[in-house]
C-alpha atoms as a PDB file:
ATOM      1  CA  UNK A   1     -71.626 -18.543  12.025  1.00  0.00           C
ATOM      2  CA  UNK A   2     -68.096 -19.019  13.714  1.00  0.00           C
ATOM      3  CA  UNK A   3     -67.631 -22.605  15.575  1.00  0.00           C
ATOM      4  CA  UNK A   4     -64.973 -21.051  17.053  1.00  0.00           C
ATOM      5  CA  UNK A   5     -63.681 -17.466  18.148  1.00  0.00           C
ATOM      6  CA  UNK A   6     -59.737 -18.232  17.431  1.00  0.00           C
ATOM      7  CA  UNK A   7     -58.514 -20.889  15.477  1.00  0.00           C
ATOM      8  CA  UNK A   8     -54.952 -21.575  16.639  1.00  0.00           C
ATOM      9  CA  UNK A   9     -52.340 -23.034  13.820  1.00  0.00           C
ATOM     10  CA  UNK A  10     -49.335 -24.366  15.507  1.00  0.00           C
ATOM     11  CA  UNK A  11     -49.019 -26.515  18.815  1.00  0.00           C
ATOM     12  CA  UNK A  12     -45.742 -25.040  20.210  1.00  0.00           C
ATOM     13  CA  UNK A  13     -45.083 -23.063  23.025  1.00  0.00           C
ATOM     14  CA  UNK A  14     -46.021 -20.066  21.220  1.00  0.00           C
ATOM     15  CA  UNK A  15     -49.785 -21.409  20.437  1.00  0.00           C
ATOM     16  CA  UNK A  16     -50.658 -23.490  23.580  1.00  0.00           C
ATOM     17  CA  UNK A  17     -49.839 -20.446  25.627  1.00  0.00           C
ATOM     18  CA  UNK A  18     -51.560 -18.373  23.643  1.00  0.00           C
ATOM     19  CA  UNK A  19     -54.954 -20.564  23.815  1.00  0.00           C
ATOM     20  CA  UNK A  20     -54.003 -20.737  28.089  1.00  0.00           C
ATOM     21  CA  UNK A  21     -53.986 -17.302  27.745  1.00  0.00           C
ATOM     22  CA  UNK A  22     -57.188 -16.577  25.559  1.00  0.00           C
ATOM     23  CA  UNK A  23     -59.231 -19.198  27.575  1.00  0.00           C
ATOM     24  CA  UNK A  24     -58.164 -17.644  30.865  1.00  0.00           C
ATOM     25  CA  UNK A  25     -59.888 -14.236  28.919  1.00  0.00           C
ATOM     26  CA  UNK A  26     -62.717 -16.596  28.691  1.00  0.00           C
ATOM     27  CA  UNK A  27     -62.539 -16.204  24.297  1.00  0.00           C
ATOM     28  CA  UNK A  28     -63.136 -19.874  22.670  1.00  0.00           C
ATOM     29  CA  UNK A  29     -60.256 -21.502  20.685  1.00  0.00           C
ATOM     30  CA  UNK A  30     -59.786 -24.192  18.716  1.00  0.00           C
ATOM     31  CA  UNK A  31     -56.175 -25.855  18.214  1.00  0.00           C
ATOM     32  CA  UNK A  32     -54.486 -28.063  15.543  1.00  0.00           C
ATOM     33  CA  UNK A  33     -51.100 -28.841  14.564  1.00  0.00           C
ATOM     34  CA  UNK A  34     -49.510 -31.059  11.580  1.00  0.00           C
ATOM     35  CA  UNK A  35     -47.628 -32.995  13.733  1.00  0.00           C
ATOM     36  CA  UNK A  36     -49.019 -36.500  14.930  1.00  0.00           C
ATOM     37  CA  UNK A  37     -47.554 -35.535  18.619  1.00  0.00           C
ATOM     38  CA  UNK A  38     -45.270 -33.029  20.671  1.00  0.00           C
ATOM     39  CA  UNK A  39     -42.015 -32.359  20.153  1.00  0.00           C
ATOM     40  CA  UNK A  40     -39.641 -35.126  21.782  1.00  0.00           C
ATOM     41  CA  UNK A  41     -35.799 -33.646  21.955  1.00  0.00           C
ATOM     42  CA  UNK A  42     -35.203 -30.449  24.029  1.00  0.00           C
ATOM     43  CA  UNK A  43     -35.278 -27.840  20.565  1.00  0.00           C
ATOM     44  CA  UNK A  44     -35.312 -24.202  22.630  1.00  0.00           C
ATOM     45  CA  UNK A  45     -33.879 -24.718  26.111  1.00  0.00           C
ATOM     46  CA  UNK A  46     -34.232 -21.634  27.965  1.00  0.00           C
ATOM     47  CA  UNK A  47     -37.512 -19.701  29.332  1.00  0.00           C
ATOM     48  CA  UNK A  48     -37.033 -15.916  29.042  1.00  0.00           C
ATOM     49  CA  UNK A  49     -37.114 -13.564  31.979  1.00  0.00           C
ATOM     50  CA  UNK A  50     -40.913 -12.101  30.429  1.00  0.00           C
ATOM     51  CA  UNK A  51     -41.869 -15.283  29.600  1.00  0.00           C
ATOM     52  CA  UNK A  52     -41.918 -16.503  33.206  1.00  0.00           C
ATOM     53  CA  UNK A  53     -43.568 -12.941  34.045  1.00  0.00           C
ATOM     54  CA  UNK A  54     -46.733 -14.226  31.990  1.00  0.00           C
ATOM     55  CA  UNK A  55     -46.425 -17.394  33.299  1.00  0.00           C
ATOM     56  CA  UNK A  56     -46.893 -16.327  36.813  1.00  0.00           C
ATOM     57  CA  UNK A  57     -50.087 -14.248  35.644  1.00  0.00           C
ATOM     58  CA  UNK A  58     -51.450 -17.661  34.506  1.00  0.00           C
ATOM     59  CA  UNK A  59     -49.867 -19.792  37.257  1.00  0.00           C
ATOM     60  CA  UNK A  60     -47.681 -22.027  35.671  1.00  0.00           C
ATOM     61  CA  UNK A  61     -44.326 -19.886  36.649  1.00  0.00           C
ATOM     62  CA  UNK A  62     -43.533 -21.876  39.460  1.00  0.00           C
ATOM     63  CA  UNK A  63     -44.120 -25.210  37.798  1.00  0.00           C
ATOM     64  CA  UNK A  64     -41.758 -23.848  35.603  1.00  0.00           C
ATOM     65  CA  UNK A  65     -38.953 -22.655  37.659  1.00  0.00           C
ATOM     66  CA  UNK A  66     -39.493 -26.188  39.358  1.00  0.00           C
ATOM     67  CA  UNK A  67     -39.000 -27.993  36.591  1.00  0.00           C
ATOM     68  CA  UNK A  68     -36.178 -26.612  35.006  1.00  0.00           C
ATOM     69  CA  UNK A  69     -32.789 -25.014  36.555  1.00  0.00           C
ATOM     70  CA  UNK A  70     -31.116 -21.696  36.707  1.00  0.00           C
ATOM     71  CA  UNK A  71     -27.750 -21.025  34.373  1.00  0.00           C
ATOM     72  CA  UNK A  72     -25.815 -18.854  36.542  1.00  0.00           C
ATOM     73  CA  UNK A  73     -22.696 -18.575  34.725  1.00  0.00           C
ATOM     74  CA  UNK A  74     -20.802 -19.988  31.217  1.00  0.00           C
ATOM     75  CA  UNK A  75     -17.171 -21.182  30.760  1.00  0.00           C
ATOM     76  CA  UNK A  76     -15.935 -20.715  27.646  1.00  0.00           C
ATOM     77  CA  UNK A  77     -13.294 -23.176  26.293  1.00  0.00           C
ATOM     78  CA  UNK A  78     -11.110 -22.985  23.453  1.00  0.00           C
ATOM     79  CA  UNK A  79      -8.809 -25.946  22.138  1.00  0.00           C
ATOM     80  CA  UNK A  80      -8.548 -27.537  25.512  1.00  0.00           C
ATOM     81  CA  UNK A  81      -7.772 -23.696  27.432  1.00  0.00           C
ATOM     82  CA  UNK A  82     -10.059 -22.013  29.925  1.00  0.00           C
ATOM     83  CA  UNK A  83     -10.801 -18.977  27.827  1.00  0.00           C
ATOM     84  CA  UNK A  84     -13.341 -17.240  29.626  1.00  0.00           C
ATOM     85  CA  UNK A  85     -15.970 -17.191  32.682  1.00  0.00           C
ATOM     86  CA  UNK A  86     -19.775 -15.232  32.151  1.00  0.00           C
ATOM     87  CA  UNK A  87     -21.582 -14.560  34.813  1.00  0.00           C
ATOM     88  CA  UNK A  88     -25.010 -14.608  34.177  1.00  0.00           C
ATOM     89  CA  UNK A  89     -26.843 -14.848  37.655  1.00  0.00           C
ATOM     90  CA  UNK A  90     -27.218 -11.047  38.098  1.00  0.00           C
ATOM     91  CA  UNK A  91     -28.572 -11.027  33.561  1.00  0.00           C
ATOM     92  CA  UNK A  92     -31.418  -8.480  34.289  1.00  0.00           C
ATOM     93  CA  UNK A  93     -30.922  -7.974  38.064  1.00  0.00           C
ATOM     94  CA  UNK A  94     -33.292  -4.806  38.777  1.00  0.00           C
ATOM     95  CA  UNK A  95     -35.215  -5.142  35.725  1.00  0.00           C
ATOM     96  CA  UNK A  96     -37.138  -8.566  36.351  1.00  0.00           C
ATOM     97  CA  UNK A  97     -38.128 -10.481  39.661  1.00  0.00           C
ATOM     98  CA  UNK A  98     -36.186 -13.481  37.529  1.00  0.00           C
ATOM     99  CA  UNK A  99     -32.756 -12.082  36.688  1.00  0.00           C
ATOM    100  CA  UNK A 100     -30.909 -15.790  35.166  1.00  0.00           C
ATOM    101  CA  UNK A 101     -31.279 -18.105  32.342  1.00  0.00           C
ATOM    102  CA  UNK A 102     -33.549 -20.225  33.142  1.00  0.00           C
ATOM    103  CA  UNK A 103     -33.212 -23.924  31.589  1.00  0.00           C
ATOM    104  CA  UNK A 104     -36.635 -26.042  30.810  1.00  0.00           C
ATOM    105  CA  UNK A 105     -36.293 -27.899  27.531  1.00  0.00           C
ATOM    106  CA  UNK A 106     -38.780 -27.473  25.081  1.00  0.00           C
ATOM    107  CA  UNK A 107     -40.315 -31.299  25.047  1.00  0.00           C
ATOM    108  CA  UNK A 108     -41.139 -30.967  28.455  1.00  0.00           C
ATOM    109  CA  UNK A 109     -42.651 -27.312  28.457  1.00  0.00           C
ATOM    110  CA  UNK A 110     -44.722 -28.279  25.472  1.00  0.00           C
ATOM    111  CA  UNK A 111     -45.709 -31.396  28.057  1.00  0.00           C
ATOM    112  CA  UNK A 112     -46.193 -29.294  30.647  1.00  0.00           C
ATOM    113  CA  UNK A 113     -48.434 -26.725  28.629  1.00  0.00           C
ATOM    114  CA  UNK A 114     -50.955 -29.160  26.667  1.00  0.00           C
ATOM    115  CA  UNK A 115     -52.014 -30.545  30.252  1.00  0.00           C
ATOM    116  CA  UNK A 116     -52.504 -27.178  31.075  1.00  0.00           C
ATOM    117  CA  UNK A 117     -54.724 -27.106  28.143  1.00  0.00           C
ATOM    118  CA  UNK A 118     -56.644 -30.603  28.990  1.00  0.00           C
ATOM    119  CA  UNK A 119     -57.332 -29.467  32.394  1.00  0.00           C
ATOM    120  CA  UNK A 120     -59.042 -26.487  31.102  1.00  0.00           C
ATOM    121  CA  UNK A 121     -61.049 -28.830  28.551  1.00  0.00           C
ATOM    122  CA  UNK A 122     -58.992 -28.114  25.451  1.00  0.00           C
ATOM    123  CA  UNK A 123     -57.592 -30.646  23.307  1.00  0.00           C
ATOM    124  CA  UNK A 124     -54.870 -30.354  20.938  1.00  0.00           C
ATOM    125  CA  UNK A 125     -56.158 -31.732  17.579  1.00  0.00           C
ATOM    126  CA  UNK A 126     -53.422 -33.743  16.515  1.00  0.00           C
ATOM    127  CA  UNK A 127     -52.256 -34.534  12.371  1.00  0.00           C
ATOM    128  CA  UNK A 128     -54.870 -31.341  11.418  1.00  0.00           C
ATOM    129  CA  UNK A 129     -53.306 -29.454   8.880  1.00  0.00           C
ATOM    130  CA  UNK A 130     -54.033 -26.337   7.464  1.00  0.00           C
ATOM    131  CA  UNK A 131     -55.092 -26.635   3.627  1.00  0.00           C
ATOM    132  CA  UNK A 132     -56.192 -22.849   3.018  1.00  0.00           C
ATOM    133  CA  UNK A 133     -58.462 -20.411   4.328  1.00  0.00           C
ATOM    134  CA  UNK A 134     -60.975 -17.590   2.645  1.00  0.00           C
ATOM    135  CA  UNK A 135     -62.653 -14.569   4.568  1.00  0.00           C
ATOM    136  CA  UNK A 136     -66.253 -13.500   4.548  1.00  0.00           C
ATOM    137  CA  UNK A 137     -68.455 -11.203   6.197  1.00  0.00           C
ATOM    138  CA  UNK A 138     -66.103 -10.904   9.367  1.00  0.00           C
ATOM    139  CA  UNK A 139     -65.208 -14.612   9.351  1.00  0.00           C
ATOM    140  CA  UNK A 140     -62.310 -16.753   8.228  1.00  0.00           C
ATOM    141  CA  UNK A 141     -63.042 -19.996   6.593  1.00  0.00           C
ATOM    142  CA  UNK A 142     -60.433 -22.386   7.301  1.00  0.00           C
ATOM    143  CA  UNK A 143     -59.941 -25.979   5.220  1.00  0.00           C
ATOM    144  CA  UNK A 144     -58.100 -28.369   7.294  1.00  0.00           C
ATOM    145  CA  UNK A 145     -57.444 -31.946   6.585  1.00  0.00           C
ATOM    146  CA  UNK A 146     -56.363 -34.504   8.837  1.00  0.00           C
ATOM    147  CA  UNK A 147     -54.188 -37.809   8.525  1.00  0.00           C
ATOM    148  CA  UNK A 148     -57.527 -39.558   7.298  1.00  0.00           C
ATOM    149  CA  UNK A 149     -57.378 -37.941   4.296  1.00  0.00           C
ATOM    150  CA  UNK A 150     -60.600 -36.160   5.887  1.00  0.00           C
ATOM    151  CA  UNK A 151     -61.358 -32.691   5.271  1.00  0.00           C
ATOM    152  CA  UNK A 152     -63.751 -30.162   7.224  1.00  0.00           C
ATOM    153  CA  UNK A 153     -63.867 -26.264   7.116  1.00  0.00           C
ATOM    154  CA  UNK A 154     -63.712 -24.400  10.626  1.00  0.00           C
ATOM    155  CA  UNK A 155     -65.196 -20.866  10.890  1.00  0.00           C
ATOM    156  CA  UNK A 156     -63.480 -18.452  13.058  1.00  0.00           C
ATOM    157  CA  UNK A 157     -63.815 -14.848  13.865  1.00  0.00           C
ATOM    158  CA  UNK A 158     -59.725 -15.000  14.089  1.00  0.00           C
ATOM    159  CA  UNK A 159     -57.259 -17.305  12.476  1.00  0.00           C
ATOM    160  CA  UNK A 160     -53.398 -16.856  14.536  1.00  0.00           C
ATOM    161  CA  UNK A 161     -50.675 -18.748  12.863  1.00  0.00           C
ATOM    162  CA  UNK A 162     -48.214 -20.099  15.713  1.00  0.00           C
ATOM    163  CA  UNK A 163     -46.867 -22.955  13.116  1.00  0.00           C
ATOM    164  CA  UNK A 164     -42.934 -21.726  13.285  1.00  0.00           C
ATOM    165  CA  UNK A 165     -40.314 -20.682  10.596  1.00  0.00           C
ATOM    166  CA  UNK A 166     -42.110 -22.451   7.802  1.00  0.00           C
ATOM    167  CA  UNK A 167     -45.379 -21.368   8.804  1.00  0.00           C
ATOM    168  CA  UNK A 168     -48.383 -22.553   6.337  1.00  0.00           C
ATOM    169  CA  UNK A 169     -50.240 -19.437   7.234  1.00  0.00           C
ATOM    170  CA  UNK A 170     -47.459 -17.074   6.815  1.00  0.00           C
ATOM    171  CA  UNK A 171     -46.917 -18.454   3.633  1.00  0.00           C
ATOM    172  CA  UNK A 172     -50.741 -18.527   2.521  1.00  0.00           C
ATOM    173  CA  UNK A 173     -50.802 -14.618   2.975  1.00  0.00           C
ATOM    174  CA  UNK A 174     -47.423 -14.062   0.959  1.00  0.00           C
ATOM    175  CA  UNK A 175     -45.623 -12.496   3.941  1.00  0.00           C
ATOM    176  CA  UNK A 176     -42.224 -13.261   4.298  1.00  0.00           C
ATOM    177  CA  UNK A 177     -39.995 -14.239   7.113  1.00  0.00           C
ATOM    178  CA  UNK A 178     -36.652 -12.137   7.609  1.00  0.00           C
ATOM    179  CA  UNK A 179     -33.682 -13.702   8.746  1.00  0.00           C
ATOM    180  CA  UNK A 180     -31.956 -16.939   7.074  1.00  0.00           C
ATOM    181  CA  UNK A 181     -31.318 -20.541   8.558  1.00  0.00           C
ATOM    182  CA  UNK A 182     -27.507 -21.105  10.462  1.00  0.00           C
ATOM    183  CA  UNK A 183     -25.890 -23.116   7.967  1.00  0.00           C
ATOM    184  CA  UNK A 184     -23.436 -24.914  10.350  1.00  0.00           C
ATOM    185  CA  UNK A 185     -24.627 -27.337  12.234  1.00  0.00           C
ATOM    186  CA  UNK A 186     -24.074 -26.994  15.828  1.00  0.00           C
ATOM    187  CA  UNK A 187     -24.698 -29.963  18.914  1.00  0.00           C
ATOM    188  CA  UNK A 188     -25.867 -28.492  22.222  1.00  0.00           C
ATOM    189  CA  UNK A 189     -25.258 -31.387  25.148  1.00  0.00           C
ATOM    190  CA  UNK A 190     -28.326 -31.777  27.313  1.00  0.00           C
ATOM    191  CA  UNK A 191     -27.517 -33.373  30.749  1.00  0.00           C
ATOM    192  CA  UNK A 192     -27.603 -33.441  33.960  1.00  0.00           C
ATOM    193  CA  UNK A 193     -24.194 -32.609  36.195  1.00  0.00           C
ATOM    194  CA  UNK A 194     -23.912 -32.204  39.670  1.00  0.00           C
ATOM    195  CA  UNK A 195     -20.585 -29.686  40.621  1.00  0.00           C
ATOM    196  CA  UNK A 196     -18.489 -30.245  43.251  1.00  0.00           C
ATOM    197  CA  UNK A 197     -16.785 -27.374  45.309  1.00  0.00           C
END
């Protein structure tokens, strides 16, 4: 017998706001992640136009737009010249009720998302990681260990990997991942400015 409908690997933003979104549906989940906390530098830094779509289904899109800021246009500098201006404040104008980049780092959406989760009674099983997994009769048997050195098996009627580009469930069915890794290294500034006219 299942102890749990979905079994969620991976604590990001894909997988918390995919349990928000399966507990709304009233479906239980269960969620672990490898990692002994959330992320804690600013990783992805805008929220898609869709995303914030969803969001506002589940309530959380104007915590969001709150939180964050609006990129309304890019300048574009070349050894010390002004190169270039983008406008981006009309980006999807017609098309979406939120037509910019939007700006929320990652650290605090995760943040923002696994209180979500605790409100609703859902926990975030921290250090948990996913050892292997066998199905039977309709059911996926899932070995997890955590830091302990402890291990337990979870049945669910659905396993969902959410665990990122070197997924431990992508990997455990064989299916690949197209695409490479950027091989330069590149800085992205986070901080806070305030323009004057």
């Amino acid at each position: 017998m299942a102890q749990t409908e979905v079994l969620i690997v991976g604590a990001g933003p894909s997988g918390l706001v995919l349990a928000l979104c399966l507990h709304r549906l009233g479906v239980a989940v269960r969620i672990v992640d490898a990692a002994s906390g959330p992320g804690t530098t600013s990783r992805a830094l805008v929220v898609q136009a869709r995303t914030l779509e969803l969001y506002r289904t589940l309530g959380l899109d104007r915590q969001v737009l709150d939180a964050g800021h609006p990129i309304l246009a890019l300048n574009l500098w070349a050894e010390g010249e002004h190169r270039a201006r983008v406008e981006l404040g009309a980006l999807g104008g017609g098309l979406t009720p939120h037509p910019f980049v939007h700006v929320y780092p990652q650290d605090r959406h995760e943040a923002m998302l696994v209180e979500r989760l605790r409100e609703a009674g859902i926990e975030v099983e921290r250090n948990c990681t996913l050892l292997g997994f066998e199905e039977h009769g309709g059911e996926v048997l899932a070995r997890l260990r955590r830091a302990s050195g402890e291990t337990e098996t979870c049945g669910a009627l659905w396993l969902v990997g959410c665990d990122g580009a070197r997924s431990v469930v992508r990997h455990l069915i064989d299916a690949g991942f197209p695409g490479g890794t950027y091989r330069r290294c590149s800085t992205w500034p986070t901080s806070r400015a305030t323009a004057r006219p």
